[in-house]
C-alpha atoms as a PDB file:
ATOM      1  CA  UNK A   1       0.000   0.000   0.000  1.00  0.00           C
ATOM      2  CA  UNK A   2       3.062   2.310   0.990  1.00  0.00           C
ATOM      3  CA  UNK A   3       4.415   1.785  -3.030  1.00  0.00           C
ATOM      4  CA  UNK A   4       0.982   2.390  -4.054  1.00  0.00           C
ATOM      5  CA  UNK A   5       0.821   5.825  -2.136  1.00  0.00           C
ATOM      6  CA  UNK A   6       4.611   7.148  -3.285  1.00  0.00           C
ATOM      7  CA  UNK A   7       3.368   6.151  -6.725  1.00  0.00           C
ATOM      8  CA  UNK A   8       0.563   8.531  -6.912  1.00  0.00           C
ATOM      9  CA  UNK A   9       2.136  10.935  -4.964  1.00  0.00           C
ATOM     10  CA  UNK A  10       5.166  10.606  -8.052  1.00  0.00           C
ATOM     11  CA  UNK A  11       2.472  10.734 -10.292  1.00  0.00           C
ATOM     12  CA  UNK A  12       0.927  13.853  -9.061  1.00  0.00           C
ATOM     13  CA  UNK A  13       4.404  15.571  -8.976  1.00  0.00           C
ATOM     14  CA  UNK A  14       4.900  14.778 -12.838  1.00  0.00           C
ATOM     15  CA  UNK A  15       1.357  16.195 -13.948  1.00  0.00           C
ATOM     16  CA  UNK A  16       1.627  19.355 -11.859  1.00  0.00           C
ATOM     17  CA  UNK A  17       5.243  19.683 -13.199  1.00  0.00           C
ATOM     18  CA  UNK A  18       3.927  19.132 -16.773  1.00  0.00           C
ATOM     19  CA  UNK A  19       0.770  21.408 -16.393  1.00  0.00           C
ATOM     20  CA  UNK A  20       3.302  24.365 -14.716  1.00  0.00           C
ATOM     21  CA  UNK A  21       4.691  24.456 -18.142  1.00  0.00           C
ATOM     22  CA  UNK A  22       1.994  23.751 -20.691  1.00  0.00           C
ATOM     23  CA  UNK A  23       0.138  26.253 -19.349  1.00  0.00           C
ATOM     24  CA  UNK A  24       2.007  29.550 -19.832  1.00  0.00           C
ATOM     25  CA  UNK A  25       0.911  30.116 -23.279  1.00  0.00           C
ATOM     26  CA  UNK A  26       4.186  31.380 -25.382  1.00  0.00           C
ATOM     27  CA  UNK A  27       2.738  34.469 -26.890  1.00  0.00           C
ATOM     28  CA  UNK A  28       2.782  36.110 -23.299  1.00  0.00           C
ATOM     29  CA  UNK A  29       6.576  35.810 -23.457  1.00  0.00           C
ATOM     30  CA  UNK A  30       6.714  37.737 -26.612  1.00  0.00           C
ATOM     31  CA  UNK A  31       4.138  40.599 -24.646  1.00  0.00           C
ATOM     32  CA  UNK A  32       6.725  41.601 -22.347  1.00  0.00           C
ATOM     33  CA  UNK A  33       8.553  42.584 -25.283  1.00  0.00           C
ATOM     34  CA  UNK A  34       6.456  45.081 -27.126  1.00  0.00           C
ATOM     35  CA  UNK A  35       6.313  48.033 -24.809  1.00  0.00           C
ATOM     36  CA  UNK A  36       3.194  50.191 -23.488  1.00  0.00           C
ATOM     37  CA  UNK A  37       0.696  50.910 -25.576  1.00  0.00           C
ATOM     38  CA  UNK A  38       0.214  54.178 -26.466  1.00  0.00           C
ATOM     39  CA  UNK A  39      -2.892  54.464 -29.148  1.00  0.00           C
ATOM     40  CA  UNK A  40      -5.594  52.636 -29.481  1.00  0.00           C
ATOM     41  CA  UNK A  41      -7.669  53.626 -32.811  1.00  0.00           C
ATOM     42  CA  UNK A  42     -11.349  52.708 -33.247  1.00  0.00           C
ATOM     43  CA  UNK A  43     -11.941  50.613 -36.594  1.00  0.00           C
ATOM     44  CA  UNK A  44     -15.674  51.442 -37.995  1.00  0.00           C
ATOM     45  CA  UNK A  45     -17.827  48.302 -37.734  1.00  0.00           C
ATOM     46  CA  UNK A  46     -18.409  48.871 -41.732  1.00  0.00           C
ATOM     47  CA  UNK A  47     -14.593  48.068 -42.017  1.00  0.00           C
ATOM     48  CA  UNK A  48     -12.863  45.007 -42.643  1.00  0.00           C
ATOM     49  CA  UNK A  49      -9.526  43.751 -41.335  1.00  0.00           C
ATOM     50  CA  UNK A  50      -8.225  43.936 -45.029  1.00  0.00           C
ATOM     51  CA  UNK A  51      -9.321  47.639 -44.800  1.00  0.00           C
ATOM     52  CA  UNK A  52      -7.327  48.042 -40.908  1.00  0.00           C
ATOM     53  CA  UNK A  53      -4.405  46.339 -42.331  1.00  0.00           C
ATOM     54  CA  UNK A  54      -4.301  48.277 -45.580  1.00  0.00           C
ATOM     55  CA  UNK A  55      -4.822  51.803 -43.722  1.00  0.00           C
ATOM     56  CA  UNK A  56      -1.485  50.654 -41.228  1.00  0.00           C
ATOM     57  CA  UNK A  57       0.952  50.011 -44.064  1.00  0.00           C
ATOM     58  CA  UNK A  58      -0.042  53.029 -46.085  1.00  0.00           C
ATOM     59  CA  UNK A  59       0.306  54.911 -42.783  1.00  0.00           C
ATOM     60  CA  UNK A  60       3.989  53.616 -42.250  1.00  0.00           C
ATOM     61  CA  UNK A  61       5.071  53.721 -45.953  1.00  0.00           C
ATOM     62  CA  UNK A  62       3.802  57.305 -46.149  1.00  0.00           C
ATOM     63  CA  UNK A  63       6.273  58.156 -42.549  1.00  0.00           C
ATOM     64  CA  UNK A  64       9.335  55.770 -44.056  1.00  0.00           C
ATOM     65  CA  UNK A  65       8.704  53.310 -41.247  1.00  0.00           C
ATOM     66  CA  UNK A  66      10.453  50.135 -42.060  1.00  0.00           C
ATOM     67  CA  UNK A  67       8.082  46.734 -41.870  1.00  0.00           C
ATOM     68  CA  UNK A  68      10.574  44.406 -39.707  1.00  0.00           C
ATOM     69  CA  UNK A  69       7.985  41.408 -39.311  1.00  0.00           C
ATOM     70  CA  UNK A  70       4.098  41.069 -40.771  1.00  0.00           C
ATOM     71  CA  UNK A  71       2.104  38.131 -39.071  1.00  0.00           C
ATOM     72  CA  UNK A  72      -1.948  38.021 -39.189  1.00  0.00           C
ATOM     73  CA  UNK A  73      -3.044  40.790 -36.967  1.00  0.00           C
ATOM     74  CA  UNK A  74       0.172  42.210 -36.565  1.00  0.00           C
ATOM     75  CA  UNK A  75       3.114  44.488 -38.315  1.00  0.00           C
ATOM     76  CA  UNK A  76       6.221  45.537 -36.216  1.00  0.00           C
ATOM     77  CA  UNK A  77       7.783  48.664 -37.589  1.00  0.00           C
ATOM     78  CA  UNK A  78      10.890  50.744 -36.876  1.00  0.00           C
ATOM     79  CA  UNK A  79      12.385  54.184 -37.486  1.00  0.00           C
ATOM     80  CA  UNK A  80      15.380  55.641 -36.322  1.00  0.00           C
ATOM     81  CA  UNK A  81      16.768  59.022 -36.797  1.00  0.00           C
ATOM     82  CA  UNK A  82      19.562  60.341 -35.158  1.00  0.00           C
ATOM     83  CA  UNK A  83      19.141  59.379 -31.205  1.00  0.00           C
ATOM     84  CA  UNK A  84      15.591  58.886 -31.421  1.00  0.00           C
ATOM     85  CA  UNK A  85      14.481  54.637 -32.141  1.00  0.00           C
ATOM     86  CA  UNK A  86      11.730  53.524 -31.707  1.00  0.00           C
ATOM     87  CA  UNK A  87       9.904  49.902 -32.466  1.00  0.00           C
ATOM     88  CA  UNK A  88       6.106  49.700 -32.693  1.00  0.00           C
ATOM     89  CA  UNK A  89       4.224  46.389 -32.575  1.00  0.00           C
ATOM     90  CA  UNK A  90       0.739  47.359 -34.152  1.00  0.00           C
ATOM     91  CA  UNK A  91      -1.876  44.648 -33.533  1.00  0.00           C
ATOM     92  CA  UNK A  92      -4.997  44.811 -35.198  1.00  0.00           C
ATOM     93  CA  UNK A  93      -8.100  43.547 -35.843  1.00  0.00           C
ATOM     94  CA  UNK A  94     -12.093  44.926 -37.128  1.00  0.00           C
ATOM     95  CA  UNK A  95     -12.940  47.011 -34.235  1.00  0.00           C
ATOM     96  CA  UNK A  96      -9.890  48.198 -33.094  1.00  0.00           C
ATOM     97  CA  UNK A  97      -5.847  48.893 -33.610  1.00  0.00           C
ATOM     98  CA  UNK A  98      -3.702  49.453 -30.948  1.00  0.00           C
ATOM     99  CA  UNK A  99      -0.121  50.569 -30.911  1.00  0.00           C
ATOM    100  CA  UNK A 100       2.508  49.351 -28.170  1.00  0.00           C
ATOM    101  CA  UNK A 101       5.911  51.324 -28.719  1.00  0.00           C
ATOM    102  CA  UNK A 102       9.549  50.442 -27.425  1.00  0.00           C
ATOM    103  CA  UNK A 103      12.014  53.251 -28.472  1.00  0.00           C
ATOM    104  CA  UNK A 104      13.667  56.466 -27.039  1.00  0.00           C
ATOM    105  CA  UNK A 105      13.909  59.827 -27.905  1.00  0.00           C
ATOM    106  CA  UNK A 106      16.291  63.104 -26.717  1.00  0.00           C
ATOM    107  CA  UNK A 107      13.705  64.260 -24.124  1.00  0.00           C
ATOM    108  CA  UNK A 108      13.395  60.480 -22.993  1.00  0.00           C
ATOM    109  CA  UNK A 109      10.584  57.896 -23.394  1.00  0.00           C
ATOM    110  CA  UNK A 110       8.978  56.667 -26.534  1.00  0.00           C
ATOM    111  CA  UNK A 111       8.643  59.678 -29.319  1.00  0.00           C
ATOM    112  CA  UNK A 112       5.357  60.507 -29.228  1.00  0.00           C
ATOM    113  CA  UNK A 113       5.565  63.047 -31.967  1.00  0.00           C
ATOM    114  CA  UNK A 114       6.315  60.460 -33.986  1.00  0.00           C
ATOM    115  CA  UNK A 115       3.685  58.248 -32.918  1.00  0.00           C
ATOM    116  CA  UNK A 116       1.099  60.602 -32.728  1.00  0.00           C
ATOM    117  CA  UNK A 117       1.725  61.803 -36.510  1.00  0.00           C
ATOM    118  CA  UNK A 118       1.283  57.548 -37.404  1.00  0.00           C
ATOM    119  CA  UNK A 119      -1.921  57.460 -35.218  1.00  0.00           C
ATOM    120  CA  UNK A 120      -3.138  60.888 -37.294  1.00  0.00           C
ATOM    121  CA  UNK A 121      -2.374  59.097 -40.592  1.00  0.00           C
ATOM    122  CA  UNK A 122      -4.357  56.139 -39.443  1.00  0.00           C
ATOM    123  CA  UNK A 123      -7.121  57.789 -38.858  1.00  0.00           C
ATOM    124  CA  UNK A 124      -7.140  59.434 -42.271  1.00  0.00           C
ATOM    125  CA  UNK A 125      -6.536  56.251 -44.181  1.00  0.00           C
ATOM    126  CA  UNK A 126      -9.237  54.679 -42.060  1.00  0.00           C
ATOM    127  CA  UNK A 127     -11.808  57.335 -42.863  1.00  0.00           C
ATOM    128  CA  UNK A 128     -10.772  57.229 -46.691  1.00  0.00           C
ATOM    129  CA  UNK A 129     -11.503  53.502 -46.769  1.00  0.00           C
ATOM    130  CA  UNK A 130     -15.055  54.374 -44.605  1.00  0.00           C
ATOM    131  CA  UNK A 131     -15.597  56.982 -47.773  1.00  0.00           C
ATOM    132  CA  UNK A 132     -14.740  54.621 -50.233  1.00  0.00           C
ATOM    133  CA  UNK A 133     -17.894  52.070 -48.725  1.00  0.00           C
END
């Protein structure tokens, strides 16, 4: 009975050790990594995806961002000028964009000029779309 007990106990030591890991889901170690957010834009319900997406890169082409990495629902962009970086992951999706920056500028912190120009073109390539329906 005493083998039978240390047994289960072993067993119960393996799952929990398993489950401690399985559960974490990988993506949250990649979060960590993308910095604060700092816009969140509103997508029109009459939008599509296609039509958030396509408003983002027209945004960052038209501001000489450079597209590091494109995955569904996501474009990570950087600029650099002088001592001001800065890397924005953009997620996106129909209802809503949002804009989490890593980067630092002369005055310290993300540039926000920068970001707030992006978040202004956004908006304008969103509401052309919006026309254009």
């Amino acid at each position: 009975m005493k083998a039978f007990s240390q047994n289960i106990l072993r067993a119960l030591m393996v799952l929990a050790f398993c489950a401690m890991f399985s559960l974490v889901p990988s993506s949250r170690a990649a979060d960590a990594n993308i910095g604060a957010n700092v816009a969140t834009i509103t997508v029109s319900p009459k939008l599509t995806v296609a039509d958030a997406e396509s408003a983002i890169q027209q945004a960052l082409i038209g501001r000489k961002w450079v597209v590091r990495d494109k995955a569904p629902g996501q474009i990570v962009a950087h600029y650099e000028r002088g001592k001001n970086v800065a890397t924005l992951t953009i997620r996106y999706d129909s209802s809503k964009i949002e804009i989490y920056a890593l980067g630092q500028s002369r005055n310290g912190g993300a540039p926000t000029n920068w970001i707030n120009f992006l978040k202004s073109d956004i908006d304008v390539f969103l509401g052309r779309a919006l026309l254009s329906k």
